[in-house]
PDB file of N, CA and C in Angstrom:
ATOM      1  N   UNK A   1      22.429   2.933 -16.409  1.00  0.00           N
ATOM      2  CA  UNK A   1      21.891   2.751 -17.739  1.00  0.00           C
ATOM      3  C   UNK A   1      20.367   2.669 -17.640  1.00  0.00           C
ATOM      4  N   UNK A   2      19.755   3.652 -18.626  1.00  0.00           N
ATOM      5  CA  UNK A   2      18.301   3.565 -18.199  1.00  0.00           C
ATOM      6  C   UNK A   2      17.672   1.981 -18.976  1.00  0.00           C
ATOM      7  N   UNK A   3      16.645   1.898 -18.367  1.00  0.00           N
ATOM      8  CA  UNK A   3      15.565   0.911 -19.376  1.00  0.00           C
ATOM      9  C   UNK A   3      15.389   1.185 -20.562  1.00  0.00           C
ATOM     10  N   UNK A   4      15.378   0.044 -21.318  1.00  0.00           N
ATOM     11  CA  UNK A   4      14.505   0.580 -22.244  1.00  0.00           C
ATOM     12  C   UNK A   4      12.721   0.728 -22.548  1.00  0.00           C
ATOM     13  N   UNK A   5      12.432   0.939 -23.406  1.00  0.00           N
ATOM     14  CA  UNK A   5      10.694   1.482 -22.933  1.00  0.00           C
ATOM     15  C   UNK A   5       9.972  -0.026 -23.381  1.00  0.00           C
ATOM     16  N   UNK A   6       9.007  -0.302 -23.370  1.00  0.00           N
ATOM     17  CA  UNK A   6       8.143  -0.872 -23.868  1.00  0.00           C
ATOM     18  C   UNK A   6       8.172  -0.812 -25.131  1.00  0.00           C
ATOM     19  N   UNK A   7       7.633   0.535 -24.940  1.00  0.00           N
ATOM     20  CA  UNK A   7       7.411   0.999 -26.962  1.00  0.00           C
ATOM     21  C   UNK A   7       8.070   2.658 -27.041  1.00  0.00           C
ATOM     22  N   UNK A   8       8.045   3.310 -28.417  1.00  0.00           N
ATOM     23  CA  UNK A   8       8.919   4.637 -28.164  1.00  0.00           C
ATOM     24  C   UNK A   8       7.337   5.893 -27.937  1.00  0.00           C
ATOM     25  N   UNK A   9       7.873   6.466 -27.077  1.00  0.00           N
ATOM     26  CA  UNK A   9       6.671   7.797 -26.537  1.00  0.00           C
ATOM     27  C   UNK A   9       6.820   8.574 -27.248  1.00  0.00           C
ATOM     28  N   UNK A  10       5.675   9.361 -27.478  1.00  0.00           N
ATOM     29  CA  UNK A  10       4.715  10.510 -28.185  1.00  0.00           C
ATOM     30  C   UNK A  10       4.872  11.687 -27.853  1.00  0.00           C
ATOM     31  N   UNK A  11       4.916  12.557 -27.873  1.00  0.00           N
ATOM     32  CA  UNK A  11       4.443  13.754 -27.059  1.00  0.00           C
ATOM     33  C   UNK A  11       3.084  13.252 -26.354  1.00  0.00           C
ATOM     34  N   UNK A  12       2.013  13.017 -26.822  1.00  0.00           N
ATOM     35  CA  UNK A  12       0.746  12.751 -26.775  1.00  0.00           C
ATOM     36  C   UNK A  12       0.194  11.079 -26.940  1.00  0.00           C
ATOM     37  N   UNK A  13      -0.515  10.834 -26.253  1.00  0.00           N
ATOM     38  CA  UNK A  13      -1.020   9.481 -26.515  1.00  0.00           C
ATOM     39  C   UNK A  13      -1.424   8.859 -28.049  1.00  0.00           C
ATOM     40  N   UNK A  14      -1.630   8.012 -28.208  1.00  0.00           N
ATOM     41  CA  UNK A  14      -2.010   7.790 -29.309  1.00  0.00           C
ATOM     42  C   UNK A  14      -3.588   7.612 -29.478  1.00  0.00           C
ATOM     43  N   UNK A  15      -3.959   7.471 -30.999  1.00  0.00           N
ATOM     44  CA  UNK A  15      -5.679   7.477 -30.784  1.00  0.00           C
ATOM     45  C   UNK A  15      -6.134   8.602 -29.912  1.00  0.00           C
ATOM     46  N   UNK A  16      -5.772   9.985 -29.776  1.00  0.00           N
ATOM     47  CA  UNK A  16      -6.963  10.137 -28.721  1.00  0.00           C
ATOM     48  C   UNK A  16      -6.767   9.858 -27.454  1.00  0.00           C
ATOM     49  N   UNK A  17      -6.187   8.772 -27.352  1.00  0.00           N
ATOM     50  CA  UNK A  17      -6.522   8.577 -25.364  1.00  0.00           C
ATOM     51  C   UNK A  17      -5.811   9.515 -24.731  1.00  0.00           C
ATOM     52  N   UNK A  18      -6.569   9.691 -23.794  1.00  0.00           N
ATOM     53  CA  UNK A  18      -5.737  10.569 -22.382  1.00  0.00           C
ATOM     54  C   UNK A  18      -4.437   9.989 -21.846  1.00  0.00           C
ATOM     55  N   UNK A  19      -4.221  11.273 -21.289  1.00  0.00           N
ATOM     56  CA  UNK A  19      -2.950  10.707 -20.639  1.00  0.00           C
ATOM     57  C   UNK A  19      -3.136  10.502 -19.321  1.00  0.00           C
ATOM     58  N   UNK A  20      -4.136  10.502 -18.725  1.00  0.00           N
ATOM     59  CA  UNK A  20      -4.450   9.488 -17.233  1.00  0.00           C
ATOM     60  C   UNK A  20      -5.070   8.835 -18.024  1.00  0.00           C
ATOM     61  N   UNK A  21      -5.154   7.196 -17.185  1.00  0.00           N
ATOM     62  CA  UNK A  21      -6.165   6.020 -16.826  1.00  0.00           C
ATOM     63  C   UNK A  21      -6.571   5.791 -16.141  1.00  0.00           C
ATOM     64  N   UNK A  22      -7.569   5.326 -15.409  1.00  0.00           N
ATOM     65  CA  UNK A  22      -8.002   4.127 -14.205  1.00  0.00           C
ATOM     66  C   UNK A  22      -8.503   3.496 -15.032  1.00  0.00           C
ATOM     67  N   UNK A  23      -7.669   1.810 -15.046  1.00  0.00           N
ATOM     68  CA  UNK A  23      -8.501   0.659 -15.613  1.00  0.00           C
ATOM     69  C   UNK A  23      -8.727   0.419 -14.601  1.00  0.00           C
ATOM     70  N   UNK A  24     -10.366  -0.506 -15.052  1.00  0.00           N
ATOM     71  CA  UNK A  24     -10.936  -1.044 -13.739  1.00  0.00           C
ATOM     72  C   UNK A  24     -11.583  -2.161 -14.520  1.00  0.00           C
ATOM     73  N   UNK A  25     -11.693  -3.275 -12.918  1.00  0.00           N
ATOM     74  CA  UNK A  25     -12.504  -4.632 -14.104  1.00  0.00           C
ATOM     75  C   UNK A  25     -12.602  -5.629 -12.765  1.00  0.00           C
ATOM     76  N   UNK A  26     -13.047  -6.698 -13.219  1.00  0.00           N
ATOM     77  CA  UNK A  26     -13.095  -8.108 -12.358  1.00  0.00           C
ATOM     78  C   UNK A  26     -11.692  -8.366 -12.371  1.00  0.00           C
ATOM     79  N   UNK A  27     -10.983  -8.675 -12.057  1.00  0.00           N
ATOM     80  CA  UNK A  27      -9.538  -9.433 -11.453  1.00  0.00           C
ATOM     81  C   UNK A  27      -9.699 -10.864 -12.429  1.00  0.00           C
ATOM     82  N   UNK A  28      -9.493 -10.437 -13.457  1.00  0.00           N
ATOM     83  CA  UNK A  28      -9.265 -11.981 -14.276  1.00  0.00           C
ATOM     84  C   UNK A  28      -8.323 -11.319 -15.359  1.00  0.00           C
ATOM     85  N   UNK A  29      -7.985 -12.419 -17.117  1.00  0.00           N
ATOM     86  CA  UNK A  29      -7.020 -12.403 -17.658  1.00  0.00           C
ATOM     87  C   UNK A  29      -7.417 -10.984 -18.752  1.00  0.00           C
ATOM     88  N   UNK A  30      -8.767 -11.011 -18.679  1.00  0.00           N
ATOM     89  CA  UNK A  30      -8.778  -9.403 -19.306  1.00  0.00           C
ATOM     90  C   UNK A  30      -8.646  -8.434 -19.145  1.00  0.00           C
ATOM     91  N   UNK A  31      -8.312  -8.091 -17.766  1.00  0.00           N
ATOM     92  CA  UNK A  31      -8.228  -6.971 -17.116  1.00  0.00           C
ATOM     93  C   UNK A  31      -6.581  -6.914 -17.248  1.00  0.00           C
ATOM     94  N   UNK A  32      -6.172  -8.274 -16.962  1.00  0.00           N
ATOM     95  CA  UNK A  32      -4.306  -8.421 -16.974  1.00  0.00           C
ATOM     96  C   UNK A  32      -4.022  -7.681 -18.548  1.00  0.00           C
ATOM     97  N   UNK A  33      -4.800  -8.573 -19.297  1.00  0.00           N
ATOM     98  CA  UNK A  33      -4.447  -7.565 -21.178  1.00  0.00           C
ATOM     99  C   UNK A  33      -4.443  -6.080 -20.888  1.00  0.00           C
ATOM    100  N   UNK A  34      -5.664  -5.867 -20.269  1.00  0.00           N
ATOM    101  CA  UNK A  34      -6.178  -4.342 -20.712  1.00  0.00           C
ATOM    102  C   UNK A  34      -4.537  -3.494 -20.084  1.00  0.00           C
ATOM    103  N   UNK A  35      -4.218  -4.319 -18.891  1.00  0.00           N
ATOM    104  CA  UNK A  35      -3.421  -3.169 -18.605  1.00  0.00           C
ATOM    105  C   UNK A  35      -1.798  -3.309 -19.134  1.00  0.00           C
ATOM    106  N   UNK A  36      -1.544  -4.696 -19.611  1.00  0.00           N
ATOM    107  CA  UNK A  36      -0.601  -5.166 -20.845  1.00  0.00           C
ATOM    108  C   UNK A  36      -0.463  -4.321 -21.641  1.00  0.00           C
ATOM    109  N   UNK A  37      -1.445  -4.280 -22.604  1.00  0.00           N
ATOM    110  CA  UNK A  37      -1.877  -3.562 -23.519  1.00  0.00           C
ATOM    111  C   UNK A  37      -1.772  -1.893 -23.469  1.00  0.00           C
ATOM    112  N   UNK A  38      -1.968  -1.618 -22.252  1.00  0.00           N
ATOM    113  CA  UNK A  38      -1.897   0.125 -21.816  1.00  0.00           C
ATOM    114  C   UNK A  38       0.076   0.114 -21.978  1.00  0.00           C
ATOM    115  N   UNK A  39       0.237  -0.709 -21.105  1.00  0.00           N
ATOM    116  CA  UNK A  39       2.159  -0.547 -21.162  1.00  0.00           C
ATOM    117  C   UNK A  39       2.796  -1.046 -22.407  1.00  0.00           C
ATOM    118  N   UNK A  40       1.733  -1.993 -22.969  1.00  0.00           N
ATOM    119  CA  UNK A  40       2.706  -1.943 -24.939  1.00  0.00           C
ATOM    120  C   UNK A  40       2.721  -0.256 -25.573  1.00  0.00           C
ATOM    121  N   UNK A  41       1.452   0.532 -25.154  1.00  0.00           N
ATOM    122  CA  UNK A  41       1.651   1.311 -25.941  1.00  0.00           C
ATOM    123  C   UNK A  41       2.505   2.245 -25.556  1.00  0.00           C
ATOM    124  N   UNK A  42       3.178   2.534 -24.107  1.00  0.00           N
ATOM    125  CA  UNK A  42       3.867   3.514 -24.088  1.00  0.00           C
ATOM    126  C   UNK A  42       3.357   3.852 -22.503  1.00  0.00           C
ATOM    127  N   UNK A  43       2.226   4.010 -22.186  1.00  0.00           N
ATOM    128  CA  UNK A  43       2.193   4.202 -20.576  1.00  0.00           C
ATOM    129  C   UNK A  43       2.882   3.114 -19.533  1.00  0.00           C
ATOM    130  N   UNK A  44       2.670   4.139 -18.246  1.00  0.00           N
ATOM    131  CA  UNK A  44       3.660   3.672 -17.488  1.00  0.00           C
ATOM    132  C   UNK A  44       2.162   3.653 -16.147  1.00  0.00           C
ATOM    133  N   UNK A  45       2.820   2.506 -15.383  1.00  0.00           N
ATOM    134  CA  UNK A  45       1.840   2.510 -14.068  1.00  0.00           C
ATOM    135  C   UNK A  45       1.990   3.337 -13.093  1.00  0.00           C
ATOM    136  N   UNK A  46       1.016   3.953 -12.610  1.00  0.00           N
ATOM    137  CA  UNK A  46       0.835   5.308 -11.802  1.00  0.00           C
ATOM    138  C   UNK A  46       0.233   5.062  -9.896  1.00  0.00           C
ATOM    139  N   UNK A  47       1.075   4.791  -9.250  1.00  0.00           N
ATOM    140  CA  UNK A  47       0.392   4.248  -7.996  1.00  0.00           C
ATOM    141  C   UNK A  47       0.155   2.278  -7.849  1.00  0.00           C
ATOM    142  N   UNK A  48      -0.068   2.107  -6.674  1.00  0.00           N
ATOM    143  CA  UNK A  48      -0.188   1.161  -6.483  1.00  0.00           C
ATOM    144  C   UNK A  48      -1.946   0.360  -7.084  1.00  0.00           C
ATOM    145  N   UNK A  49      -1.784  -0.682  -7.448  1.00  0.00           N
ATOM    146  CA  UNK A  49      -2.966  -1.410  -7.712  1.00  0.00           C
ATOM    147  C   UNK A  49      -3.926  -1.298  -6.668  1.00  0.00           C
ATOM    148  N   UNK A  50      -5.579  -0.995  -6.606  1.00  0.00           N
ATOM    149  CA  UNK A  50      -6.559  -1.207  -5.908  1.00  0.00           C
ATOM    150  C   UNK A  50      -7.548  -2.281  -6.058  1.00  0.00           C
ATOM    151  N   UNK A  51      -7.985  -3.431  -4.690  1.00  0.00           N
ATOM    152  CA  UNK A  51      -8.618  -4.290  -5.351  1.00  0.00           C
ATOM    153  C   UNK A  51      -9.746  -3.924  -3.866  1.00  0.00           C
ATOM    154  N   UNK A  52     -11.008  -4.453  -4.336  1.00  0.00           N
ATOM    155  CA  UNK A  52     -12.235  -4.165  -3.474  1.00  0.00           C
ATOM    156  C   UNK A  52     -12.592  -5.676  -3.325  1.00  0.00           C
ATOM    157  N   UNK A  53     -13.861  -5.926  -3.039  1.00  0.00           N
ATOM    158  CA  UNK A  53     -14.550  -7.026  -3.456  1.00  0.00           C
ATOM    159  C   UNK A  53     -16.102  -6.675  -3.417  1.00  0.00           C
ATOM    160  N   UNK A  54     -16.954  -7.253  -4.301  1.00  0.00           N
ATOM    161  CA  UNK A  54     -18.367  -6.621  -4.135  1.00  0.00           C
ATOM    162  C   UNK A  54     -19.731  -7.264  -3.775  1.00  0.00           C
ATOM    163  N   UNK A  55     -18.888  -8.220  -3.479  1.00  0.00           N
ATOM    164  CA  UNK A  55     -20.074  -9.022  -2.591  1.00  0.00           C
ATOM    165  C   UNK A  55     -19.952 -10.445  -3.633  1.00  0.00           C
ATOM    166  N   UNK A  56     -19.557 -10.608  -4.746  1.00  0.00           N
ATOM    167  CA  UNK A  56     -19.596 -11.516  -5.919  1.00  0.00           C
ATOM    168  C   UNK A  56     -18.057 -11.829  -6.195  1.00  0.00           C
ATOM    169  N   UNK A  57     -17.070 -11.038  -6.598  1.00  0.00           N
ATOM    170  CA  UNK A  57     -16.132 -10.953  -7.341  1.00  0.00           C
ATOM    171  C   UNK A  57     -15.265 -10.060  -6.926  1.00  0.00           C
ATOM    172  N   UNK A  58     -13.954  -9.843  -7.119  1.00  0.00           N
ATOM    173  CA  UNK A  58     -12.896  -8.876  -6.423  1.00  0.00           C
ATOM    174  C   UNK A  58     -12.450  -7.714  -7.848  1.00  0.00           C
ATOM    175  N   UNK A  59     -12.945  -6.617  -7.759  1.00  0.00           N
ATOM    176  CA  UNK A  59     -12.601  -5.716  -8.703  1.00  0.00           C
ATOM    177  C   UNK A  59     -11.327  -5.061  -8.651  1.00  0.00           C
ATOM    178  N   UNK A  60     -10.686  -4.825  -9.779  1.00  0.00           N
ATOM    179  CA  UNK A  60      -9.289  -3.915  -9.026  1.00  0.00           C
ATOM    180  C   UNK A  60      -9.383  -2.785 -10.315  1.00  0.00           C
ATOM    181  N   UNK A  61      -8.103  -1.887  -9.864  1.00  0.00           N
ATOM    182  CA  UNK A  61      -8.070  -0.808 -10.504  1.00  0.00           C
ATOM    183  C   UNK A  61      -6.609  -0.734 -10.255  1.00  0.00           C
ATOM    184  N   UNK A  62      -6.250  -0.119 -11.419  1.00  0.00           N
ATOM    185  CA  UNK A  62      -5.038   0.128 -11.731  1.00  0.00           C
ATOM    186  C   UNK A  62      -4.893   1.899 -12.785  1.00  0.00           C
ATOM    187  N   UNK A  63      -4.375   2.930 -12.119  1.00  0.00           N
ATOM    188  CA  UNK A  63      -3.696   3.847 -12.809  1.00  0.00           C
ATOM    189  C   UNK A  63      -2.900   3.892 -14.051  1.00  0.00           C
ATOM    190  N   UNK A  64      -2.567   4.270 -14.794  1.00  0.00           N
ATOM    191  CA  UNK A  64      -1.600   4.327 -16.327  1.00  0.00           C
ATOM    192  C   UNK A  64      -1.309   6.075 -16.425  1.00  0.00           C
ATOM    193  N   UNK A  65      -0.499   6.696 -16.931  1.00  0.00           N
ATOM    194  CA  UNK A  65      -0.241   7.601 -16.921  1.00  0.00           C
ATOM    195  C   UNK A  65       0.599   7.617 -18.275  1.00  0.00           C
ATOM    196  N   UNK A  66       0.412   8.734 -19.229  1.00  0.00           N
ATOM    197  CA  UNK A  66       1.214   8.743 -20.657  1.00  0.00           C
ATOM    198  C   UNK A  66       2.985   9.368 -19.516  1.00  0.00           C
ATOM    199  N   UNK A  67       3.862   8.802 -20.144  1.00  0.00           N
ATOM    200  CA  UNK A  67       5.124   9.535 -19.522  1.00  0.00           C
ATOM    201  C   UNK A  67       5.399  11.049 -20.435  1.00  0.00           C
ATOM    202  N   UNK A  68       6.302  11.561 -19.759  1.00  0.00           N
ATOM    203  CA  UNK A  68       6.666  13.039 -20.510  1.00  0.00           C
ATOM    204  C   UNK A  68       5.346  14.161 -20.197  1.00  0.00           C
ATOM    205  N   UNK A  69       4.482  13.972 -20.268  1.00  0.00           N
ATOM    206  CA  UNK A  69       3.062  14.724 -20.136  1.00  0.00           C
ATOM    207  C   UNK A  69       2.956  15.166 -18.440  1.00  0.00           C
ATOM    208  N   UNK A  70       3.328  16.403 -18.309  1.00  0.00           N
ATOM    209  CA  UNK A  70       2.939  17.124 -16.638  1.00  0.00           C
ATOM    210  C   UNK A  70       1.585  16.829 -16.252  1.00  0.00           C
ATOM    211  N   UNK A  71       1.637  16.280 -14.951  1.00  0.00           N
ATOM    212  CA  UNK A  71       0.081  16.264 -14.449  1.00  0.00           C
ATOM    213  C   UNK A  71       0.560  17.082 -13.243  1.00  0.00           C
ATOM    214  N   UNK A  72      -0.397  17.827 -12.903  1.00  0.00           N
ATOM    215  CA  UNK A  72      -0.552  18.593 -11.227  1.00  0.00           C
ATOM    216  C   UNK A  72      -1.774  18.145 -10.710  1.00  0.00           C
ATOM    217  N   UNK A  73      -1.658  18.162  -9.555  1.00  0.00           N
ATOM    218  CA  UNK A  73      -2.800  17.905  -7.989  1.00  0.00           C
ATOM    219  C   UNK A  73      -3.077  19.184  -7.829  1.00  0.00           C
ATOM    220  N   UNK A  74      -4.418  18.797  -7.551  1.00  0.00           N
ATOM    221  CA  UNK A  74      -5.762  19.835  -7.371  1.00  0.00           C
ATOM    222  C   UNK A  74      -5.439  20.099  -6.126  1.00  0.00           C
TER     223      UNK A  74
END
């Protein structure tokens, strides 16, 4: 039995947005929304999370990808 979604998918993103992401940010509770917020609307996470640090603070990055929408490698 599949999942169910978050929210129901588009052909196309909504607003405009692409169908890749890289969020990127400081590693705190806004960055947790931003990417909340990417999976309320219908994307799905693309790869594993990346976190750095920059001498101050630990940045991470996270992928989103619209589902249904073909992507190919260069």
């Amino acid at each position: 039995m599949p999942l169910p979604s978050a929210a129901p998918t588009a052909a196309a993103p909504p607003d405009g947005l692409p169908s890749y992401r890289l969020l990127t940010g400081p590693d705190d509770a806004a960055f947790c929304r931003r990417v909340s917020d990417a999976l309320a609307l219908g994307y799905v996470l693309h790869g594993s999370p990346a976190a750095t640090f920059n001498g101050q603070t630990v940045i991470v990055a996270q992928a989103v990808i619209w589902p249904g929408v073909r992507h190919t490698t260069l």
